[in-house]
PDB file of N, CA and C in Angstrom:
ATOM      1  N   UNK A   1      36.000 -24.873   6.992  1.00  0.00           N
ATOM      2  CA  UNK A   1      37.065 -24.033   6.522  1.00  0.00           C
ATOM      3  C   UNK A   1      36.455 -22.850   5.774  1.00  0.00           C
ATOM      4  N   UNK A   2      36.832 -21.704   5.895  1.00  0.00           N
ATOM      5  CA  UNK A   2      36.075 -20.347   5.378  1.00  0.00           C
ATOM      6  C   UNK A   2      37.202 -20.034   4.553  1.00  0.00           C
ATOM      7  N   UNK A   3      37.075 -19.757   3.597  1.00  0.00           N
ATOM      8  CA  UNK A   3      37.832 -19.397   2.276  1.00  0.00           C
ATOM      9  C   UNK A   3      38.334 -17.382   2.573  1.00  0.00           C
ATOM     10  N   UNK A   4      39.110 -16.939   2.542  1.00  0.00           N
ATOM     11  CA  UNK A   4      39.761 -15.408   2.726  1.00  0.00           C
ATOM     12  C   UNK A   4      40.094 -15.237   1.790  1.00  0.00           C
ATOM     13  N   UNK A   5      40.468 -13.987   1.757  1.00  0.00           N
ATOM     14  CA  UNK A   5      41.528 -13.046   0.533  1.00  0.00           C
ATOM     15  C   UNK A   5      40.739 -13.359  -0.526  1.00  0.00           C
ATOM     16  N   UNK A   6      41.418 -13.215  -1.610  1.00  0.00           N
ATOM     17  CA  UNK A   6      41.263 -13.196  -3.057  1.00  0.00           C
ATOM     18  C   UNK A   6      40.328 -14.290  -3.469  1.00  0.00           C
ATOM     19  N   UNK A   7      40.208 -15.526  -3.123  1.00  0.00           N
ATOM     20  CA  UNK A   7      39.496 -16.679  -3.106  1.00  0.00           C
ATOM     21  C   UNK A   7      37.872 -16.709  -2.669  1.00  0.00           C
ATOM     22  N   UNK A   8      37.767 -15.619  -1.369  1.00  0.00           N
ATOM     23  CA  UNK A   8      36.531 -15.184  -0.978  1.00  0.00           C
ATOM     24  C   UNK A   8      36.102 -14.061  -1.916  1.00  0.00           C
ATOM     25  N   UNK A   9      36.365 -13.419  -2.426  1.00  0.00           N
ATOM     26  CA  UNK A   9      36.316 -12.413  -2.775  1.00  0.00           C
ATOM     27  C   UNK A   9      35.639 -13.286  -4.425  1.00  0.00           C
ATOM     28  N   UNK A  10      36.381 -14.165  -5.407  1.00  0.00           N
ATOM     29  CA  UNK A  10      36.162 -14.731  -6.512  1.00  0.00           C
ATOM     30  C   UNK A  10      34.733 -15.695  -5.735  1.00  0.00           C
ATOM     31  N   UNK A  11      34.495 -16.422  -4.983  1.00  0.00           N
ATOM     32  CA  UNK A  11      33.198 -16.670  -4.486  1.00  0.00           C
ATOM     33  C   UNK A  11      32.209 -15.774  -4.572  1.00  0.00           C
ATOM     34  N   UNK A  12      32.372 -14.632  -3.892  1.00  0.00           N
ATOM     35  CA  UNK A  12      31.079 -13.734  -3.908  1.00  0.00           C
ATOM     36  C   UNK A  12      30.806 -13.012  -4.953  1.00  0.00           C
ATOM     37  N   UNK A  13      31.879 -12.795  -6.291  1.00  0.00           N
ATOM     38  CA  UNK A  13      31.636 -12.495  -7.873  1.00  0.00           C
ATOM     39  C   UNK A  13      30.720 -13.652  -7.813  1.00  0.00           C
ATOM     40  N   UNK A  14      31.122 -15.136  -8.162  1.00  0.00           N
ATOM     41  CA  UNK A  14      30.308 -15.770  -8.849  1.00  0.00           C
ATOM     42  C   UNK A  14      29.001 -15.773  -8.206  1.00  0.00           C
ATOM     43  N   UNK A  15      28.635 -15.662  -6.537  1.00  0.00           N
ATOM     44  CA  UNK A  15      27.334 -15.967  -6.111  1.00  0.00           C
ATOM     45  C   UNK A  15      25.916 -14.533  -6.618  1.00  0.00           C
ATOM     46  N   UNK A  16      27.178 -13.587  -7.158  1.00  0.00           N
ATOM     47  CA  UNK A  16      26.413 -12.081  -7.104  1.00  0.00           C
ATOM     48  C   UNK A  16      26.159 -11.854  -8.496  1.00  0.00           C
ATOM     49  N   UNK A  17      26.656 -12.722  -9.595  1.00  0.00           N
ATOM     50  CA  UNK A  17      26.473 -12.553 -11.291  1.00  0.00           C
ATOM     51  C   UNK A  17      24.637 -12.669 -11.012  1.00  0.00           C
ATOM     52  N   UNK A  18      24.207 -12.040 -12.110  1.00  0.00           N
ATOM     53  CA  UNK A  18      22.836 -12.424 -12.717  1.00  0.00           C
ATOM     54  C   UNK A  18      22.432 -13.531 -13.843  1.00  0.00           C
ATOM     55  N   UNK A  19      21.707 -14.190 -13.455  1.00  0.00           N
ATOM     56  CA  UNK A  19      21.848 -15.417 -14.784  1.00  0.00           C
ATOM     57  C   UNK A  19      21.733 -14.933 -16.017  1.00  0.00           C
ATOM     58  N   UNK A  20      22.024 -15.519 -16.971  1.00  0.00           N
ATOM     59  CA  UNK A  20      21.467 -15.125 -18.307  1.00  0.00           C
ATOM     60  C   UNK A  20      21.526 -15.773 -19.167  1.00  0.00           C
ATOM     61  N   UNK A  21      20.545 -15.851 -20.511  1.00  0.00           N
ATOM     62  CA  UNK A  21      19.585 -16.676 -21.107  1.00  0.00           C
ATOM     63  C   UNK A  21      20.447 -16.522 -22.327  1.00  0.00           C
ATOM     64  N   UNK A  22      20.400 -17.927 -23.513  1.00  0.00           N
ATOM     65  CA  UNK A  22      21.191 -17.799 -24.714  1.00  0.00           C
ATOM     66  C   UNK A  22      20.002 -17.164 -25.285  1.00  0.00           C
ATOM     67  N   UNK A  23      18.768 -17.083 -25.674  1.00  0.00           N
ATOM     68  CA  UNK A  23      18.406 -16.435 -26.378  1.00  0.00           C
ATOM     69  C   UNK A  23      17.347 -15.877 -25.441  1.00  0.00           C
ATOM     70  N   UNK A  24      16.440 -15.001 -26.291  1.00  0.00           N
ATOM     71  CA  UNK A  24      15.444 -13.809 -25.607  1.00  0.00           C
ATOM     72  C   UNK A  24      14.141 -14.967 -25.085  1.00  0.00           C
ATOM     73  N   UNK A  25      13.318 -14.761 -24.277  1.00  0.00           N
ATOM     74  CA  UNK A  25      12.347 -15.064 -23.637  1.00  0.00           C
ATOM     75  C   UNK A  25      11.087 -14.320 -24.244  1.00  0.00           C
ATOM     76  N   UNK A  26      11.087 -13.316 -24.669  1.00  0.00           N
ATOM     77  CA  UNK A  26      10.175 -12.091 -25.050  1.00  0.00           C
ATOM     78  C   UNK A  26      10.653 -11.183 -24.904  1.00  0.00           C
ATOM     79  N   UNK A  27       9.242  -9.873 -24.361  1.00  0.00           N
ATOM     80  CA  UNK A  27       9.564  -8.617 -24.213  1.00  0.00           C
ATOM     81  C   UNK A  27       8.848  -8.189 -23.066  1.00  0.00           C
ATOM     82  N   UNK A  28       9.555  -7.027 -22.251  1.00  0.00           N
ATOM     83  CA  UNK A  28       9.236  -7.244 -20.822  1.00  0.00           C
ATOM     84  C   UNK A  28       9.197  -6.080 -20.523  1.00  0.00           C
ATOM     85  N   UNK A  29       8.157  -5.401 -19.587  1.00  0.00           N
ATOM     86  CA  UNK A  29       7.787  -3.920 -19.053  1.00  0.00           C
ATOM     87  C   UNK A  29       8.271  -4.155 -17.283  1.00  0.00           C
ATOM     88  N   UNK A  30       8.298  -2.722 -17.084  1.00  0.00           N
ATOM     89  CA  UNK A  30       9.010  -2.980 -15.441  1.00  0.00           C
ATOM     90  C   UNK A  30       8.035  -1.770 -14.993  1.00  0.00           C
ATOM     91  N   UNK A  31       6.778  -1.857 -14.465  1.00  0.00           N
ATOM     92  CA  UNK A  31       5.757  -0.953 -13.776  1.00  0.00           C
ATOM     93  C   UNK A  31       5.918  -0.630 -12.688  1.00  0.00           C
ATOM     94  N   UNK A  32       5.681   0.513 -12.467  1.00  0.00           N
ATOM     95  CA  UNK A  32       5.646   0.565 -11.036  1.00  0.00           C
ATOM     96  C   UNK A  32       4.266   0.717  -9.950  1.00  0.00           C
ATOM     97  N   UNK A  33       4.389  -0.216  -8.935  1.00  0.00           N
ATOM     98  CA  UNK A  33       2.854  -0.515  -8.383  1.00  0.00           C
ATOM     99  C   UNK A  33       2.404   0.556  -7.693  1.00  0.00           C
ATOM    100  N   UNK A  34       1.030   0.599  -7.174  1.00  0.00           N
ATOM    101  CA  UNK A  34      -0.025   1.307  -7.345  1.00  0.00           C
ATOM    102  C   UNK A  34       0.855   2.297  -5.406  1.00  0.00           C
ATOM    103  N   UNK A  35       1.140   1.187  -4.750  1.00  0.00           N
ATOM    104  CA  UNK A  35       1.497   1.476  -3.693  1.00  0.00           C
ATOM    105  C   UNK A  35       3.017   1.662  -3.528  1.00  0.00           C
ATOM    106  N   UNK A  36       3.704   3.047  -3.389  1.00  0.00           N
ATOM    107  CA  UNK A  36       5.297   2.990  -3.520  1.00  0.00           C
ATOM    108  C   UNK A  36       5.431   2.991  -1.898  1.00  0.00           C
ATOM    109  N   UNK A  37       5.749   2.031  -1.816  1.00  0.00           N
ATOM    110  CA  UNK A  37       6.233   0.816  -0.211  1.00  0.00           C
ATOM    111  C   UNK A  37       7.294   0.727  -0.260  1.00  0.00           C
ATOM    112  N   UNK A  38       8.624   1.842  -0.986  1.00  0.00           N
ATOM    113  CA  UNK A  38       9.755   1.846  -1.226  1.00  0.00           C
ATOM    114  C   UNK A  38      10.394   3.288  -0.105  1.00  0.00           C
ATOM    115  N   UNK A  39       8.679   4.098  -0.359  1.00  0.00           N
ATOM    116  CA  UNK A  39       9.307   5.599   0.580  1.00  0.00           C
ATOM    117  C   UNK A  39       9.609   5.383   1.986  1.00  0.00           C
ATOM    118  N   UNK A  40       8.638   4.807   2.564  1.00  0.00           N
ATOM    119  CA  UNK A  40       8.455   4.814   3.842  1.00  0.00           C
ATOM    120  C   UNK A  40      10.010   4.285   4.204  1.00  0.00           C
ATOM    121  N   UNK A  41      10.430   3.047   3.475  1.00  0.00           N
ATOM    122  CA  UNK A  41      12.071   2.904   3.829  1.00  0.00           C
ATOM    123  C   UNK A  41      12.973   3.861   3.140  1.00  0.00           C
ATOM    124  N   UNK A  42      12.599   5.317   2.693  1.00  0.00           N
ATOM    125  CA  UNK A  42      13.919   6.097   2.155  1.00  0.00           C
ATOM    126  C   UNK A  42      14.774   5.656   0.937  1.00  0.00           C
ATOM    127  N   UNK A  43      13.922   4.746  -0.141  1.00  0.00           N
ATOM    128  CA  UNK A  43      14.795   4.318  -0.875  1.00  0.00           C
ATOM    129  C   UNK A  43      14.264   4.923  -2.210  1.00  0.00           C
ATOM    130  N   UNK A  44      14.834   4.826  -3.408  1.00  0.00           N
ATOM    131  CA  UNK A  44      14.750   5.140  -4.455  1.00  0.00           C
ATOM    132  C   UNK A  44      13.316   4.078  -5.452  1.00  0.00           C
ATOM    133  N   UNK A  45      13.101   3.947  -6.431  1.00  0.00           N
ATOM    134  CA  UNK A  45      11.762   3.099  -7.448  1.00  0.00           C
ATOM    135  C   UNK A  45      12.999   1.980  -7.280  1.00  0.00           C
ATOM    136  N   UNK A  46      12.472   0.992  -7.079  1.00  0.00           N
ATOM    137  CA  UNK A  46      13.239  -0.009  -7.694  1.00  0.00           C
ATOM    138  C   UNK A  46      13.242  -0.404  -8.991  1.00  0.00           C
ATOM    139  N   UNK A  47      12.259   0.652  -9.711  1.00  0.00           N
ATOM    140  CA  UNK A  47      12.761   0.274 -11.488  1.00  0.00           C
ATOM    141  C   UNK A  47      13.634   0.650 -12.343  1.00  0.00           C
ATOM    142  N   UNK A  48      14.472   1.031 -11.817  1.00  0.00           N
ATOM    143  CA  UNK A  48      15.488   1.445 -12.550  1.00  0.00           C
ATOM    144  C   UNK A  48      16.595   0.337 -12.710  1.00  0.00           C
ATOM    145  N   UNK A  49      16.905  -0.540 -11.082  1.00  0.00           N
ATOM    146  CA  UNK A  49      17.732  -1.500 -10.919  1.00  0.00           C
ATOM    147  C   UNK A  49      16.775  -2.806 -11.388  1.00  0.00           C
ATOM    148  N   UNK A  50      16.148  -2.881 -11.448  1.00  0.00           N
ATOM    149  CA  UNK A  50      14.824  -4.154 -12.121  1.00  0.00           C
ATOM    150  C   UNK A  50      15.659  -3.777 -13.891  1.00  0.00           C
ATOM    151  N   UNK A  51      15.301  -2.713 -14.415  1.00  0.00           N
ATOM    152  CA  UNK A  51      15.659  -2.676 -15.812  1.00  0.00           C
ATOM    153  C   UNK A  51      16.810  -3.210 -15.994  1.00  0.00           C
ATOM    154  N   UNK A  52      17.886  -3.065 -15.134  1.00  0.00           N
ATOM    155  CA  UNK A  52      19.369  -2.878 -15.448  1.00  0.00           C
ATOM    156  C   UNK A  52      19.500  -4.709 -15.315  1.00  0.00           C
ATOM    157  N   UNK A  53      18.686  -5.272 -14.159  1.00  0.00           N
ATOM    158  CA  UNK A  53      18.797  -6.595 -13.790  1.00  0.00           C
ATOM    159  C   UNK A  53      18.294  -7.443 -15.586  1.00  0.00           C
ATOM    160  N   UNK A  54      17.573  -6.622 -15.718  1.00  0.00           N
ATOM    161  CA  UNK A  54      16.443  -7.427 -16.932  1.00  0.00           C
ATOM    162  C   UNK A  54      17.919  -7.533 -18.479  1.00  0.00           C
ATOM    163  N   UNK A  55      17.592  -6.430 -18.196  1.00  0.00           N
ATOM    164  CA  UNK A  55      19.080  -6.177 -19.347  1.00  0.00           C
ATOM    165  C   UNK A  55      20.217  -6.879 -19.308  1.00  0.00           C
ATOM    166  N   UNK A  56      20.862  -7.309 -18.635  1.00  0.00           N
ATOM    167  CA  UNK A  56      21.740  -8.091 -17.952  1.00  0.00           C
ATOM    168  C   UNK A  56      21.556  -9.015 -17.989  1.00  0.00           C
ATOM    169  N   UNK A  57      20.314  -9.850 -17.802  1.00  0.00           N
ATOM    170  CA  UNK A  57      20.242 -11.301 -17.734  1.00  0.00           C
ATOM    171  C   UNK A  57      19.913 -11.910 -19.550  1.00  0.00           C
ATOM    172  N   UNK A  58      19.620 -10.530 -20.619  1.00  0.00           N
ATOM    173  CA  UNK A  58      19.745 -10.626 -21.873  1.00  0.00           C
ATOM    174  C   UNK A  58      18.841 -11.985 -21.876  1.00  0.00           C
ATOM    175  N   UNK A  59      17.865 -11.949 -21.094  1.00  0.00           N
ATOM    176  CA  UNK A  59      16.687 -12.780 -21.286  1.00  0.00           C
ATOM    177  C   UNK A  59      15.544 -12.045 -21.861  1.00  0.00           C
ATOM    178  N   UNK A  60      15.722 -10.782 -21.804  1.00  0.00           N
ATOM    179  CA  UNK A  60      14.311  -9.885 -22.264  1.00  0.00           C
ATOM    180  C   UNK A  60      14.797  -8.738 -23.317  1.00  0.00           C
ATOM    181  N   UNK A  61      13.997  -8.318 -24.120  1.00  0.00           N
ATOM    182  CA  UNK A  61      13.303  -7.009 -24.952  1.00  0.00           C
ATOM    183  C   UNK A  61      12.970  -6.610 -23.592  1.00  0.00           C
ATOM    184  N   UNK A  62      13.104  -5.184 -23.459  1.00  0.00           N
ATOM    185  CA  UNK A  62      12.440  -4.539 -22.659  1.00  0.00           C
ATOM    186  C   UNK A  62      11.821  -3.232 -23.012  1.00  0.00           C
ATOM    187  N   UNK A  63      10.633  -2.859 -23.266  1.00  0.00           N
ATOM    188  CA  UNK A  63       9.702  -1.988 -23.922  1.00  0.00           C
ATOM    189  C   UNK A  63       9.268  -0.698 -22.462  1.00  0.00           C
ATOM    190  N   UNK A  64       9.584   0.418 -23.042  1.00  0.00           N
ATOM    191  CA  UNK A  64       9.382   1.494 -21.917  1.00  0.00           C
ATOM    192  C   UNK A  64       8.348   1.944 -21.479  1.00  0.00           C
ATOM    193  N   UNK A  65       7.262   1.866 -20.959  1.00  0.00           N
ATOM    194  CA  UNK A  65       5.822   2.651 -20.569  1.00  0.00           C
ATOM    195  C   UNK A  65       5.942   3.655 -19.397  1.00  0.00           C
ATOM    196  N   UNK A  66       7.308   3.851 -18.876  1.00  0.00           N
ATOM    197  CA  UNK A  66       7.410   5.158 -18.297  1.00  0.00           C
ATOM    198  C   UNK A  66       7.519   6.574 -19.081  1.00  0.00           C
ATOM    199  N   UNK A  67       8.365   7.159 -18.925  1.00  0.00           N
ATOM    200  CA  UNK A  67       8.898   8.439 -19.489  1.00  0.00           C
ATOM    201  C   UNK A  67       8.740   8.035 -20.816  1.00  0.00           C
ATOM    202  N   UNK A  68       9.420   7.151 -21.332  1.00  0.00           N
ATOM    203  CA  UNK A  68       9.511   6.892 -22.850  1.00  0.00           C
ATOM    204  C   UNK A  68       7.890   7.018 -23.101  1.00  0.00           C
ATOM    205  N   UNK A  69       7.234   5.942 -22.884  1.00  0.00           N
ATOM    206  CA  UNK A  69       6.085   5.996 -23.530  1.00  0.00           C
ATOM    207  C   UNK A  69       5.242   7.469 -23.480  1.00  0.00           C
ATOM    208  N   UNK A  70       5.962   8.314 -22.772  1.00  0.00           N
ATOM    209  CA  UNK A  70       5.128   9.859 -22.306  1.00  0.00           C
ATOM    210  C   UNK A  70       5.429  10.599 -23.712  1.00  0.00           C
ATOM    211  N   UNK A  71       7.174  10.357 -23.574  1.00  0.00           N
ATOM    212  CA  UNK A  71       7.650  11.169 -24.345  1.00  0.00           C
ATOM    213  C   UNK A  71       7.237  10.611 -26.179  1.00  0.00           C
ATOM    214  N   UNK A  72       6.945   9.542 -26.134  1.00  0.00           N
ATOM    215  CA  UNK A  72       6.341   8.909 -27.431  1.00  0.00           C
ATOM    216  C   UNK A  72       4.879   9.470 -27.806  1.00  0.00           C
ATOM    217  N   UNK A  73       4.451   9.182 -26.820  1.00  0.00           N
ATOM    218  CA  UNK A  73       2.936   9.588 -27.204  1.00  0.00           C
ATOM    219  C   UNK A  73       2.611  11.334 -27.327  1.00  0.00           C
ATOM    220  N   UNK A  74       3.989  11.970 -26.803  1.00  0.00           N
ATOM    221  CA  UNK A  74       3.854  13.634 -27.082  1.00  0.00           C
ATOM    222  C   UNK A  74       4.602  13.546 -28.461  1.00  0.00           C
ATOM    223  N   UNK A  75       5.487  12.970 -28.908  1.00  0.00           N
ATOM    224  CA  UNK A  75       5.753  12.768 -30.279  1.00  0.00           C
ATOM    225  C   UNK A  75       4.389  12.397 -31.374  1.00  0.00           C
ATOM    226  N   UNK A  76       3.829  11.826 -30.926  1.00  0.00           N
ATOM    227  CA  UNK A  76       2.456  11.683 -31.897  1.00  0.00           C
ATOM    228  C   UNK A  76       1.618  12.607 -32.073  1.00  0.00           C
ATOM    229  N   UNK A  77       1.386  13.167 -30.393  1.00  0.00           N
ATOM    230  CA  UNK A  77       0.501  14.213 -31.014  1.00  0.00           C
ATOM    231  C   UNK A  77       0.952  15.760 -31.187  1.00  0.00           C
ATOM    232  N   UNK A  78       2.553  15.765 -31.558  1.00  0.00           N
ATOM    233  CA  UNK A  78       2.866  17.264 -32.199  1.00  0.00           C
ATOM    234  C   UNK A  78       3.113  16.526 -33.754  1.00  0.00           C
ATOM    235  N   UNK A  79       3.183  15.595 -34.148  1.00  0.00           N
ATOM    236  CA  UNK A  79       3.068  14.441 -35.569  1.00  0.00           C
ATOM    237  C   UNK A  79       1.484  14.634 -35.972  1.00  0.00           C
ATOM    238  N   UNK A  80       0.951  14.257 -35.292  1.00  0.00           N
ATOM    239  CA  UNK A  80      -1.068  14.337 -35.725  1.00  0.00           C
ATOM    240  C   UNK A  80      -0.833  15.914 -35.639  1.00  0.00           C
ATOM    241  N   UNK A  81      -0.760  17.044 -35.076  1.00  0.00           N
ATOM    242  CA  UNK A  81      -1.056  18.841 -35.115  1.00  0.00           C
ATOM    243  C   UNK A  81      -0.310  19.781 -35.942  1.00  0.00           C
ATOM    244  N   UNK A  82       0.498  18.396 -36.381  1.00  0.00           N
ATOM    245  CA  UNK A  82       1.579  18.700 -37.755  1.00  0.00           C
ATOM    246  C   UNK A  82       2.570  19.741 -37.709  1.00  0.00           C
ATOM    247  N   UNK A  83       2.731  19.950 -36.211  1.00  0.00           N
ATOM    248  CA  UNK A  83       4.575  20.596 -35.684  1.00  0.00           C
ATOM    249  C   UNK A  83       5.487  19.625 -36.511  1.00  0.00           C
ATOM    250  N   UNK A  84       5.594  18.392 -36.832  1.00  0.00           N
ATOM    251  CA  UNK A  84       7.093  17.853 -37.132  1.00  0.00           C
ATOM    252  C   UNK A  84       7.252  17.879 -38.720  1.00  0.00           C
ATOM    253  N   UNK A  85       8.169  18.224 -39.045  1.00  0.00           N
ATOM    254  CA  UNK A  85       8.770  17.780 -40.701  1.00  0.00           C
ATOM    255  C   UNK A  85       8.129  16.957 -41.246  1.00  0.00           C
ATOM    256  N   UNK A  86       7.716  17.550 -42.574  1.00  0.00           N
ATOM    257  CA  UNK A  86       7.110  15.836 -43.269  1.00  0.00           C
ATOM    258  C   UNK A  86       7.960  14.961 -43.232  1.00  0.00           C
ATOM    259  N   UNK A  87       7.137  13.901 -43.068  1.00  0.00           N
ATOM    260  CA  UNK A  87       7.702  12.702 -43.363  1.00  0.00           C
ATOM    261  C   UNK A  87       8.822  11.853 -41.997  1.00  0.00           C
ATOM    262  N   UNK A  88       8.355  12.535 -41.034  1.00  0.00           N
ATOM    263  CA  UNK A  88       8.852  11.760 -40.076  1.00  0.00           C
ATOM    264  C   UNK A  88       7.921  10.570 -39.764  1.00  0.00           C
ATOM    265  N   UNK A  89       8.668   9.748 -38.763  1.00  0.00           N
ATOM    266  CA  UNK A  89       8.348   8.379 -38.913  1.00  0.00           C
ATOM    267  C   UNK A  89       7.870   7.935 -37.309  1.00  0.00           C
ATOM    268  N   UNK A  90       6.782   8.872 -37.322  1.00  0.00           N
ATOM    269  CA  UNK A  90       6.133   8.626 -36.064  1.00  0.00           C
ATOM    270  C   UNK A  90       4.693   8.405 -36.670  1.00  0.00           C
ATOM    271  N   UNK A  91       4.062   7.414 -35.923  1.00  0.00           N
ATOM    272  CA  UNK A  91       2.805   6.841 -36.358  1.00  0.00           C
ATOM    273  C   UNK A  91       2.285   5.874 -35.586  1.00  0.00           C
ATOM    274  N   UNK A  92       0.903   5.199 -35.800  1.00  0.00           N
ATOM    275  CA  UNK A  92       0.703   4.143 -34.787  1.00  0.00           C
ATOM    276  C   UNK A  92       1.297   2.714 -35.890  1.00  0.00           C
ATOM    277  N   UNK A  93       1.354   1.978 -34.820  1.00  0.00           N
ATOM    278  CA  UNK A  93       2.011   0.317 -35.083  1.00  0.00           C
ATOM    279  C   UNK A  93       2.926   0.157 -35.138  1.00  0.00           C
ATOM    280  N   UNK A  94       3.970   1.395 -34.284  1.00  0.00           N
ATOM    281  CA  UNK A  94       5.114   1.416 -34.028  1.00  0.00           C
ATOM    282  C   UNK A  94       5.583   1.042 -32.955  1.00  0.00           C
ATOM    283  N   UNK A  95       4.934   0.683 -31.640  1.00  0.00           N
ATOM    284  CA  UNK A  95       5.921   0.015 -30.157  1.00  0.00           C
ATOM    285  C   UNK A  95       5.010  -1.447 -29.842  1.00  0.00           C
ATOM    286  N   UNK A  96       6.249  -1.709 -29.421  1.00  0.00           N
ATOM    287  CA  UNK A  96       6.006  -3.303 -29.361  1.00  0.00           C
ATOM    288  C   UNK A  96       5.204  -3.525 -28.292  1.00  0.00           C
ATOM    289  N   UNK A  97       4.652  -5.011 -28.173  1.00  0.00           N
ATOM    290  CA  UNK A  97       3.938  -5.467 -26.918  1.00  0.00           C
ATOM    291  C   UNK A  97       4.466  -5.983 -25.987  1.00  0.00           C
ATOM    292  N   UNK A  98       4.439  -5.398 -24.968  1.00  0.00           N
ATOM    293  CA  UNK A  98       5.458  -6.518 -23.595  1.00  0.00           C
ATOM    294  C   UNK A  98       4.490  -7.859 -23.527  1.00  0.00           C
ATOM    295  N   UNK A  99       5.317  -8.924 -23.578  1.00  0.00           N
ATOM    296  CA  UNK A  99       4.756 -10.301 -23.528  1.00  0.00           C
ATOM    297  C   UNK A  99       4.600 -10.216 -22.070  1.00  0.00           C
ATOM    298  N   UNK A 100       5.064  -9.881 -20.830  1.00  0.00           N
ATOM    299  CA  UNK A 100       5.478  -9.824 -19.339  1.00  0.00           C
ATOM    300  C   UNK A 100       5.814  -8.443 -18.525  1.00  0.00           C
ATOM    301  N   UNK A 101       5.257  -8.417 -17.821  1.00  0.00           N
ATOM    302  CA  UNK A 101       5.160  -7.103 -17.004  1.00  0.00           C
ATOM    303  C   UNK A 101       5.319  -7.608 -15.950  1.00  0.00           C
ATOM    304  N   UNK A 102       6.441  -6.767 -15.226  1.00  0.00           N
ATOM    305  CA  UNK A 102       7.267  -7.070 -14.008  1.00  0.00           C
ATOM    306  C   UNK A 102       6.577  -5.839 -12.620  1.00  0.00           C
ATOM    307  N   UNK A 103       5.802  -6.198 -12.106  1.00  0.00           N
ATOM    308  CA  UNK A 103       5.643  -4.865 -11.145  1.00  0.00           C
ATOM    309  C   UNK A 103       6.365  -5.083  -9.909  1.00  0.00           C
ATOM    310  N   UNK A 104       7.313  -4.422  -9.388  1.00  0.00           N
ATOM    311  CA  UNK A 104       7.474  -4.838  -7.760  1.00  0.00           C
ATOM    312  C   UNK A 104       6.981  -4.293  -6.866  1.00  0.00           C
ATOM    313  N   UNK A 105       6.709  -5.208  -5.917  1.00  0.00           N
ATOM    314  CA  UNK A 105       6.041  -5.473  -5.273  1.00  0.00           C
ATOM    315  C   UNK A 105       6.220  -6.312  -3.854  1.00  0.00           C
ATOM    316  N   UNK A 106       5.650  -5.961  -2.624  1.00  0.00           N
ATOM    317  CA  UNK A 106       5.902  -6.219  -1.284  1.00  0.00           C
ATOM    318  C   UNK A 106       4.569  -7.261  -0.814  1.00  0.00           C
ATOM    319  N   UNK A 107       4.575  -8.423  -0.914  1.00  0.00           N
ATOM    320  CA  UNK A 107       3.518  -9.418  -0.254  1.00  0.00           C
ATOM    321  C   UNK A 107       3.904 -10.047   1.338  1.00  0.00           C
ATOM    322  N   UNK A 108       2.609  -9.489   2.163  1.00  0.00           N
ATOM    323  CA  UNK A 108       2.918  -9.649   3.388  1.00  0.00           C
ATOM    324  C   UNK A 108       1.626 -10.348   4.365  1.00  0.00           C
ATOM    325  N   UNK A 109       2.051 -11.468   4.885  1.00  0.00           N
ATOM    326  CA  UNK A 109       0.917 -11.907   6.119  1.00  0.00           C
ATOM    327  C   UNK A 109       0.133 -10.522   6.513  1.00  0.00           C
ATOM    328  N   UNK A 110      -1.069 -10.695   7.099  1.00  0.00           N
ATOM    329  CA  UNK A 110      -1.545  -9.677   7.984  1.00  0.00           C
ATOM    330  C   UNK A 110      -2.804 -10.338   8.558  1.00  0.00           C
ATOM    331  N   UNK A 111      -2.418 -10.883   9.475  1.00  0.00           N
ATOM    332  CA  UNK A 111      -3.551 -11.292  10.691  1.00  0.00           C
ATOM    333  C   UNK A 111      -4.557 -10.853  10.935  1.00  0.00           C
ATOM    334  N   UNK A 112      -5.059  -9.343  10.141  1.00  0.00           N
ATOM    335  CA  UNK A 112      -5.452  -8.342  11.189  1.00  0.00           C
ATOM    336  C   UNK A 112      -6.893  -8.303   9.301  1.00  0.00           C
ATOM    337  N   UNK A 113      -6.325  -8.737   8.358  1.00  0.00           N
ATOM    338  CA  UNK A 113      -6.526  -8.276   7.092  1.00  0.00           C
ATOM    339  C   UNK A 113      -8.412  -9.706   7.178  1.00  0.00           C
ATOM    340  N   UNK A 114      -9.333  -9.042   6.323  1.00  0.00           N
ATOM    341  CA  UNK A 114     -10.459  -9.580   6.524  1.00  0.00           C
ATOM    342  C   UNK A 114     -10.423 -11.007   5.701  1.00  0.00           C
TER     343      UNK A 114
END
């Protein structure tokens, strides 16, 4: 018996939720690997939807080493060349450590591989 209407529809909510954790696991980075095996199929980084997944499952801290960390570390050094206001609150021992780093990634047989 195949379930229709409204009934199918409340099935594929529950099969499509993301799990999620009562409390945090750590803190978690989402890299992106060395090889983007995402172009060749026309698609977008998958880190953006990895973050949103991570966030969601409110199992992780998630600590930025993309853009953020760019835009952090150009905050330090106009802080060290002394462009910013005294007394701002940029300095080292300020970003956290990802306990877990998520890279995605494509693992594939290859017959052909030494």
């Amino acid at each position: 018996m195949t379930a229709t209407g409204s009934a199918a529809l409340a099935q594929d909510n529950e099969q499509s939720k993301i799990p999620t954790c009562d409390k945090k696991i750590g803190t978690m980075s989402v890299a992106e690997p060395e090889q983007k095996w995402w172009v060749q199929f026309n698609l977008e980084s998958p880190e953006a939807l990895l973050k949103v997944y991570a966030a969601q499952s409110q199992c992780f801290t998630l600590v930025d080493r993309g853009r953020g960390l760019a835009a952090a570390q150009q905050e330090r050094a106009l802080a060290s060349s002394g462009e910013l206001s005294a007394g701002s609150n940029v300095g080292n021992g300020q970003m956290r450590a990802a306990d877990y780093v998520l890279v995605p990634d494509l693992v594939n047989k290859n017959s052909k591989a030494g």
